[in-house]
C-alpha atoms as a PDB file:
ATOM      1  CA  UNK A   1       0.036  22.965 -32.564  1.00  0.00           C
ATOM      2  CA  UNK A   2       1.442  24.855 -29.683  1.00  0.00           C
ATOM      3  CA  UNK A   3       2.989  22.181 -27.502  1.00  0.00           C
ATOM      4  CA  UNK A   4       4.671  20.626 -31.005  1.00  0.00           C
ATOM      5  CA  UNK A   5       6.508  24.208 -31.520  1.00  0.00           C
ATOM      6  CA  UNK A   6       7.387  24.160 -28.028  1.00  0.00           C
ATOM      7  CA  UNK A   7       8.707  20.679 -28.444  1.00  0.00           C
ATOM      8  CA  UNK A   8      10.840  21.501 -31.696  1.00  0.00           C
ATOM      9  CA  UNK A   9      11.949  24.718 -29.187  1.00  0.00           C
ATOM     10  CA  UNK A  10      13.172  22.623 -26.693  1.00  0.00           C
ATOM     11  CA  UNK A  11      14.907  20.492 -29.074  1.00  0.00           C
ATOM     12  CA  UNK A  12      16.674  23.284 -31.256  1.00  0.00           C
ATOM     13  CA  UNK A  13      17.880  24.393 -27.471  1.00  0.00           C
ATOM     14  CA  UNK A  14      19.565  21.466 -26.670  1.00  0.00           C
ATOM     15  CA  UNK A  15      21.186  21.450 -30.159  1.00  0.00           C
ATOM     16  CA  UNK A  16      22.694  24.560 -29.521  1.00  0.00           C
ATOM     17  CA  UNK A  17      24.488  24.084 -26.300  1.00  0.00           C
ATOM     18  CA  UNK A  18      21.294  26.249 -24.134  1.00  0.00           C
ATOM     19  CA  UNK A  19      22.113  25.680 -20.444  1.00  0.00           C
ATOM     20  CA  UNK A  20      19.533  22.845 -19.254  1.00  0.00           C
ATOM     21  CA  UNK A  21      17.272  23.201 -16.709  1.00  0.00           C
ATOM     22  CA  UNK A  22      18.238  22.022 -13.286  1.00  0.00           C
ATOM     23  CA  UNK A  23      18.289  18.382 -12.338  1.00  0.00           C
ATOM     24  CA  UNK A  24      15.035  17.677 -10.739  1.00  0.00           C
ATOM     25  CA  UNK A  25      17.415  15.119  -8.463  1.00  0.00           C
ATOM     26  CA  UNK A  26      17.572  17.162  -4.942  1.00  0.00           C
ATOM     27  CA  UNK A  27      21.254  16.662  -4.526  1.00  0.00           C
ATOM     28  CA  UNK A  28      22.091  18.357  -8.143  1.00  0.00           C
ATOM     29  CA  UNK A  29      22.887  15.111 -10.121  1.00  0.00           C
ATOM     30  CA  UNK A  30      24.294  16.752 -13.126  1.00  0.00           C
ATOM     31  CA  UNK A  31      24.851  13.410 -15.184  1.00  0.00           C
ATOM     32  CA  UNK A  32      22.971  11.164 -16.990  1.00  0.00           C
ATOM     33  CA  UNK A  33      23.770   8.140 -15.194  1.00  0.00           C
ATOM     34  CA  UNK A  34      22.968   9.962 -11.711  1.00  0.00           C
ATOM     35  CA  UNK A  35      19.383  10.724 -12.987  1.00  0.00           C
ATOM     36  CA  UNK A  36      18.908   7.185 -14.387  1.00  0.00           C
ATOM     37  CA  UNK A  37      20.242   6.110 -10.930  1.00  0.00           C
ATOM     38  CA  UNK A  38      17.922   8.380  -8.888  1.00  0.00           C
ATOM     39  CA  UNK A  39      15.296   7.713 -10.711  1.00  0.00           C
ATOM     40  CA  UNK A  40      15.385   4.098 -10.201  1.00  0.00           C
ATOM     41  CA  UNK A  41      15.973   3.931  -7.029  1.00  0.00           C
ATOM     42  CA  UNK A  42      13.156   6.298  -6.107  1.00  0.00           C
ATOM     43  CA  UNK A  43      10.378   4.819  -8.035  1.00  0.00           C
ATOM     44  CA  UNK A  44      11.412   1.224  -6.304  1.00  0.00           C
ATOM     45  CA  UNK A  45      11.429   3.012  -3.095  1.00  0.00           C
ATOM     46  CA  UNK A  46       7.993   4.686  -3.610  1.00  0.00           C
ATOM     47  CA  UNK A  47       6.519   1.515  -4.778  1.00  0.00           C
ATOM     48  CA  UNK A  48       7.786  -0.769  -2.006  1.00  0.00           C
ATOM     49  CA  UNK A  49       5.921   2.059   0.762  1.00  0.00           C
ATOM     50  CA  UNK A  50       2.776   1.090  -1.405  1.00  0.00           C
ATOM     51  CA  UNK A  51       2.696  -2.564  -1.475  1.00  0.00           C
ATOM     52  CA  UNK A  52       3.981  -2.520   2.238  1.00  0.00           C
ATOM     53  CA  UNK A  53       0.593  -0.257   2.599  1.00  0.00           C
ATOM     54  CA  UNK A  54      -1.875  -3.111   1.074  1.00  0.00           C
ATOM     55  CA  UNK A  55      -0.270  -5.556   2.906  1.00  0.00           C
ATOM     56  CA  UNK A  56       2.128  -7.249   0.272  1.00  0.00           C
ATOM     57  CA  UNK A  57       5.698  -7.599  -0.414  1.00  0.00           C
ATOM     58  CA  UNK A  58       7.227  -5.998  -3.526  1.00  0.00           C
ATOM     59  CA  UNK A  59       9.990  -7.559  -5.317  1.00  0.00           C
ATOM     60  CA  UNK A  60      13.025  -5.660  -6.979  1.00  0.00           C
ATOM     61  CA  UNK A  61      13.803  -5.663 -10.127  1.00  0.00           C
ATOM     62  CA  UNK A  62      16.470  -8.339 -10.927  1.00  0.00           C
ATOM     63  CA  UNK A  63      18.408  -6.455 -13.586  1.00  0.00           C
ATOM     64  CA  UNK A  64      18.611  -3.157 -14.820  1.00  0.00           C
ATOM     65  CA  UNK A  65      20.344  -2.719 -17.969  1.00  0.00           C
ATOM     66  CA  UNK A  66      21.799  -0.393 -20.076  1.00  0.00           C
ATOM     67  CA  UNK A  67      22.499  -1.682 -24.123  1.00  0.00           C
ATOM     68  CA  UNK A  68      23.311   0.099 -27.408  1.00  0.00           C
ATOM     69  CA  UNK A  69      21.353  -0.166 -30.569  1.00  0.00           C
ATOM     70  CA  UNK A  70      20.324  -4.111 -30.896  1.00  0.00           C
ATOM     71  CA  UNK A  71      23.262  -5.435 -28.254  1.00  0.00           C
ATOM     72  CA  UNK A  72      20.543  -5.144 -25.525  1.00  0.00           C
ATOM     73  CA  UNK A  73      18.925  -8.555 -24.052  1.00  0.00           C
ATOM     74  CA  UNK A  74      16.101 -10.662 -25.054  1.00  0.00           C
ATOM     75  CA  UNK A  75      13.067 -11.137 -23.599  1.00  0.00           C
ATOM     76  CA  UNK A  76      12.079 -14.587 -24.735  1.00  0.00           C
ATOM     77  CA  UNK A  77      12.108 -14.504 -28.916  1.00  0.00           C
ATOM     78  CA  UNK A  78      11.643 -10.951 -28.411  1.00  0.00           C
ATOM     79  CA  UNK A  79      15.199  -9.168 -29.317  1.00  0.00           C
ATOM     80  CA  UNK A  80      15.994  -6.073 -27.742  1.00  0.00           C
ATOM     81  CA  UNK A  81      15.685  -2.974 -29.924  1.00  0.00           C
ATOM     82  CA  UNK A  82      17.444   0.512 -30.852  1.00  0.00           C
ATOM     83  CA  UNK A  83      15.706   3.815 -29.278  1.00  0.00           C
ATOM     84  CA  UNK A  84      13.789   1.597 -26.808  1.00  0.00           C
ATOM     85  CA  UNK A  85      13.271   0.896 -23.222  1.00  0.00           C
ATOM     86  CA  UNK A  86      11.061  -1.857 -21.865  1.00  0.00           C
ATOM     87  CA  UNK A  87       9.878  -4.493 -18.797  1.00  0.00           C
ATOM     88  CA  UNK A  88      10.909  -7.967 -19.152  1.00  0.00           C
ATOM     89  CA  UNK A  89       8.169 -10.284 -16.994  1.00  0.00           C
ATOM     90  CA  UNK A  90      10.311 -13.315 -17.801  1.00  0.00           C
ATOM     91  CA  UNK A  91      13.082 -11.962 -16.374  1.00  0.00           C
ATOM     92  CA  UNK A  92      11.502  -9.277 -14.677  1.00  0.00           C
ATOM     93  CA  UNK A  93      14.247  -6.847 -15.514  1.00  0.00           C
ATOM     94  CA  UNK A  94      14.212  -3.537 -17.054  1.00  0.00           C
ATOM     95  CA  UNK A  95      16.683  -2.796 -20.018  1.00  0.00           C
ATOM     96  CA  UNK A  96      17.155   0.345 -21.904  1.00  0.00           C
ATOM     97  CA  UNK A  97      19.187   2.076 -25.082  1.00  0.00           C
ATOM     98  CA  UNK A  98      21.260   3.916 -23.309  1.00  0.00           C
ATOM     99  CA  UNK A  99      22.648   6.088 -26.260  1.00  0.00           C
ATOM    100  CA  UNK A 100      18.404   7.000 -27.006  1.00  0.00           C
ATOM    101  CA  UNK A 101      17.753   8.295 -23.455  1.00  0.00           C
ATOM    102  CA  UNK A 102      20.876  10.040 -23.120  1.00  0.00           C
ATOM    103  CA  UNK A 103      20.202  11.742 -26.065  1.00  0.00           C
ATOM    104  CA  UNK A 104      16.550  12.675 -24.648  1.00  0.00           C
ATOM    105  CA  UNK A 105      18.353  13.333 -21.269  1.00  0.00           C
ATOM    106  CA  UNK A 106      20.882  16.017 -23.277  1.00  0.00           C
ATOM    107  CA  UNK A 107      17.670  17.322 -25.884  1.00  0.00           C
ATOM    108  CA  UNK A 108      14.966  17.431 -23.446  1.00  0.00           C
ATOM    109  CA  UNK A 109      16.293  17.765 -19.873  1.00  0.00           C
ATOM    110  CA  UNK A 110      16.340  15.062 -17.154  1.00  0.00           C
ATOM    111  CA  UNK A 111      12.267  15.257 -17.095  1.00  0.00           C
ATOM    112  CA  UNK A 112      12.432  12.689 -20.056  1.00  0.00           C
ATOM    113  CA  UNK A 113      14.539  10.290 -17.557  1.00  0.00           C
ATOM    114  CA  UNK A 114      11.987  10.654 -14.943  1.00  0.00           C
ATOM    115  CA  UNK A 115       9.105   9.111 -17.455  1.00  0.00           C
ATOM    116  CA  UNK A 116      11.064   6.551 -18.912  1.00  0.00           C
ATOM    117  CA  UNK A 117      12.018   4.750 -16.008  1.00  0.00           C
ATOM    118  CA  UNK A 118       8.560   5.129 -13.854  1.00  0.00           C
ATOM    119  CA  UNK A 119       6.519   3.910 -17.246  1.00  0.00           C
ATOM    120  CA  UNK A 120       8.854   0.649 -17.171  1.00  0.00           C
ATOM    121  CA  UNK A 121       8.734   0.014 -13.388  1.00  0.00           C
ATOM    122  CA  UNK A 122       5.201   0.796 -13.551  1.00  0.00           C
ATOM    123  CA  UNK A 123       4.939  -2.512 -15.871  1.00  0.00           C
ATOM    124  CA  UNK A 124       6.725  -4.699 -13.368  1.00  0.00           C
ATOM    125  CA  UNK A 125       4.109  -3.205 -10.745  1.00  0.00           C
ATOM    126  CA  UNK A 126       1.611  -4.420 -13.460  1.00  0.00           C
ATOM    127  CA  UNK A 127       3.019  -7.982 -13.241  1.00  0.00           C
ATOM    128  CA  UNK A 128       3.265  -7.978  -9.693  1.00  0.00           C
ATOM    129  CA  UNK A 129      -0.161  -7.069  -9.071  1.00  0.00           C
ATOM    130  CA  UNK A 130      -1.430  -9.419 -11.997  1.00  0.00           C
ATOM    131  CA  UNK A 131      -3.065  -6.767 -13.832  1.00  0.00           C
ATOM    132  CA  UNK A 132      -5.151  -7.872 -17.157  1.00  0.00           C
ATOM    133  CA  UNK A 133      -6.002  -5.836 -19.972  1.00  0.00           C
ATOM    134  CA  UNK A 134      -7.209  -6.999 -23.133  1.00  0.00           C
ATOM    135  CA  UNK A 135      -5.558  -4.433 -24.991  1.00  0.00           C
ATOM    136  CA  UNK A 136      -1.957  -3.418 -24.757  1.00  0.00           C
ATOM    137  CA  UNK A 137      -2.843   0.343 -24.449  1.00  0.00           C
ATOM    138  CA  UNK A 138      -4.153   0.109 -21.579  1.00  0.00           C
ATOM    139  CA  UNK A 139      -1.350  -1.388 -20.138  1.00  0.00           C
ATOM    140  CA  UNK A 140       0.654   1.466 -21.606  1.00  0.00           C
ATOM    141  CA  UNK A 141      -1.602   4.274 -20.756  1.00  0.00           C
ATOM    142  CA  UNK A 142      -1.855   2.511 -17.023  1.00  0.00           C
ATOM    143  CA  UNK A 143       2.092   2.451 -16.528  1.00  0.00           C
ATOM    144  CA  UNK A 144       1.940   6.684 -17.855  1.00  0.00           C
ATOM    145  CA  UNK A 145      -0.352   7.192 -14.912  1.00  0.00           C
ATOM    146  CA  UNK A 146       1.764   5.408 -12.599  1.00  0.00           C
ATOM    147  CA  UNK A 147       4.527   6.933 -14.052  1.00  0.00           C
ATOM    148  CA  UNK A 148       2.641  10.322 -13.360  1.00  0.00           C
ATOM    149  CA  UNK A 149       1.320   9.419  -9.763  1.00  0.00           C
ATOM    150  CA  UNK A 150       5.073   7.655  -8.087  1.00  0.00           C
ATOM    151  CA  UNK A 151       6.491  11.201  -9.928  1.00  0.00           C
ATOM    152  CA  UNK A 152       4.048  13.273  -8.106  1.00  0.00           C
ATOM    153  CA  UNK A 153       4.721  11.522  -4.636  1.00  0.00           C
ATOM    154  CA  UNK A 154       8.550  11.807  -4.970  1.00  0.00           C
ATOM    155  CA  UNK A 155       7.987  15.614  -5.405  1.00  0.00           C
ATOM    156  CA  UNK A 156       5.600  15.857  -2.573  1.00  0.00           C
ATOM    157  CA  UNK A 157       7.766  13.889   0.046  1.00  0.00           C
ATOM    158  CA  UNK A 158      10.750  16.520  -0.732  1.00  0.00           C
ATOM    159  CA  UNK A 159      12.810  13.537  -2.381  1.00  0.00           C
ATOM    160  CA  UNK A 160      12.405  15.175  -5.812  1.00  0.00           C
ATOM    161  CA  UNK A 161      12.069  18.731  -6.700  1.00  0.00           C
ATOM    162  CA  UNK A 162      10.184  20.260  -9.595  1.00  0.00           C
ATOM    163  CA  UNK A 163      11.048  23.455 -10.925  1.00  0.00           C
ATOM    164  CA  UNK A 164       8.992  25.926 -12.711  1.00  0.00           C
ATOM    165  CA  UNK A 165       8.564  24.550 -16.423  1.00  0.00           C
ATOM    166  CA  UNK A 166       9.867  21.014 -15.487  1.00  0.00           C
ATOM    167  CA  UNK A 167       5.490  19.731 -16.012  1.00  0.00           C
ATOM    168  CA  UNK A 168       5.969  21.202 -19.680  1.00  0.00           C
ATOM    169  CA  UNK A 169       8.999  18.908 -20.247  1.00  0.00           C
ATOM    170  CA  UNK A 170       7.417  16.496 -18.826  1.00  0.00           C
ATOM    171  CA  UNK A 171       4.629  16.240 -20.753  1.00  0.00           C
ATOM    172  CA  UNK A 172       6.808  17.016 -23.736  1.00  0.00           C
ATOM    173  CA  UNK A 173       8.777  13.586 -23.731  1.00  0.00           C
ATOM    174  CA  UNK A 174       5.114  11.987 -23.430  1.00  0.00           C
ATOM    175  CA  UNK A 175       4.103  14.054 -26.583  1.00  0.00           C
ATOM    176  CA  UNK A 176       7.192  12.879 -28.452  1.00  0.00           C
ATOM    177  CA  UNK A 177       6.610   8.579 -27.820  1.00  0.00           C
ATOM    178  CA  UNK A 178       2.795   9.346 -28.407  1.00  0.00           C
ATOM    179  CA  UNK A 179       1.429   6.963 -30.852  1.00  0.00           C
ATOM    180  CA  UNK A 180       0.748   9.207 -34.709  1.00  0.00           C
ATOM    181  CA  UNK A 181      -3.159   7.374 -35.024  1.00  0.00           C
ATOM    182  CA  UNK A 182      -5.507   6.423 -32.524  1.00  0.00           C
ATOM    183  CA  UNK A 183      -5.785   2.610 -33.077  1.00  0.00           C
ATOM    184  CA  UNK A 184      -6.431   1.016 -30.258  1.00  0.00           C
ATOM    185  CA  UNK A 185      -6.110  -2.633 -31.946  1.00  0.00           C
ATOM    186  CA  UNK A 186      -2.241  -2.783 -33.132  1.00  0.00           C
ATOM    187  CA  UNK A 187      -0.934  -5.308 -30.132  1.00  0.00           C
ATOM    188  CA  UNK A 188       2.330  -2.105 -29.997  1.00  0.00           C
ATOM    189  CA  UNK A 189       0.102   0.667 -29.822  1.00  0.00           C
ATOM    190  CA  UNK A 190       0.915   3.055 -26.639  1.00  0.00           C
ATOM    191  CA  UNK A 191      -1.352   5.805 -27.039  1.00  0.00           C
ATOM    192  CA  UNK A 192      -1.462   8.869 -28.921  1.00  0.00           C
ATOM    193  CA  UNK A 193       0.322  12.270 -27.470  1.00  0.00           C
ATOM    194  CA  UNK A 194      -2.939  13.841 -25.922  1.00  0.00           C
ATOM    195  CA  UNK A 195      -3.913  10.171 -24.170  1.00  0.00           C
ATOM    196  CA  UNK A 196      -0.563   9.423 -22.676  1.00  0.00           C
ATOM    197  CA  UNK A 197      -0.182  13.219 -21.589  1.00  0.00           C
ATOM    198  CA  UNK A 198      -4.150  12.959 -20.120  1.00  0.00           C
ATOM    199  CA  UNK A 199      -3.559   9.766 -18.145  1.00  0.00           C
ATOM    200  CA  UNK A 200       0.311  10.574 -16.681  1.00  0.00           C
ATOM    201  CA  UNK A 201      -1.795  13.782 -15.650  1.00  0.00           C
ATOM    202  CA  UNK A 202      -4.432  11.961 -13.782  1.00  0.00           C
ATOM    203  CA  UNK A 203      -1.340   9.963 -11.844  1.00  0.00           C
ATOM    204  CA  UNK A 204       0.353  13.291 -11.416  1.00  0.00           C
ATOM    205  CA  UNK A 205      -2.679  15.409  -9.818  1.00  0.00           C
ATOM    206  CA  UNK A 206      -4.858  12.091  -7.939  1.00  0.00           C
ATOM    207  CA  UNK A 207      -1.762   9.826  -6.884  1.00  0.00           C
ATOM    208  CA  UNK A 208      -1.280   6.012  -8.273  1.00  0.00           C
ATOM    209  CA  UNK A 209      -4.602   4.835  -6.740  1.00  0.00           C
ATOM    210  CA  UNK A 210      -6.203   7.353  -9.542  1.00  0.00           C
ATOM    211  CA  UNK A 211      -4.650   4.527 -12.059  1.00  0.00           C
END
């Protein structure tokens, strides 16, 4: 497959000290915990201007938090993970591995960063807005086109930049958390590479209303 040789390419690139590409953040955050920052903030912002737009109030995240290996927090009897980020609706909180997504952040570029962190507010939009799915992939292919459509608007209103390439790496970090088999019925699945690639393009190129 093409796009998993480019992928291994991107990662042998990163292992060997290749400059990475510039930070899509428009004032040239050149650390991880800028872009993790940024990319917060932005994706809060954007989503606020939407609900403000259908008339309703959107509420902040109470937490956002950062954890190593399995010192992250619950969310009820569910124990935090390694190499794992995810929404919280008890707490409605977002927590994340920080050592994992650094390491994608170093590997893979910032793009990684920007998909992360719009995928898990996208789930706390998902609470907000009370939206039911029987199964959990299509909660998790939902959040990839939200992820894809708040991305898109950033770019467009100026408050992000995308450089040539950065869609590739993009669509690279989906590739890598794609699910290996198409089944639909396992409570984790996600979706396979091709499905979360297809629906965070359909965010990207339509906008979140696309979702």
């Amino acid at each position: 497959m093409i796009r998993a040789l480019a992928l291994v390419l991107v990662l042998l690139a990163g292992a060997c000290g290749v400059t990475r590409p510039p930070s899509m953040d428009l004032e040239g955050a050149d650390s991880f915990e800028e872009d993790v920052r940024t990319a917060r903030t932005l994706s809060e912002a954007f989503w606020k201007q939407q609900f403000e737009q259908l008339g309703r109030t959107y509420r902040p995240l109470t937490a956002f938090i950062p954890y190593s290996g399995r010192s992250g927090p619950a969310c009820g009897n569910e124990p935090a993970v390694p190499n794992n980020a995810f929404y919280c609706p008890l707490g409605h909180f977002v927590a994340y591995d920080q050592d994992w997504m650094e390491a994608l952040w170093t590997e893979m570029g910032d793009g990684s960063v920007y998909v992360i962190i719009p995928h898990e507010i996208g789930h706390a939009v998902q609470a907000q807005l009370q939206t039911g799915f029987q199964l959990n992939v299509q909660a998790e292919l939902q959040a990839d086109c939200y992820a894809g459509g708040a991305l898109s608007a950033l770019v467009n209103s100026g408050a992000l930049r995308a450089e040539e390439g950065d869609e590739d790496e993009l669509l690279y970090s989906l590739e890598a958390a794609g699910d290996p088999t198409d089944d639909w019925l396992d409570p984790s699945a996600h979706g396979t590479a091709a499905q979360r690639q297809a629906s965070f393009a359909r965010g990207y190129q339509n906008g979140v209303s696309a979702c």
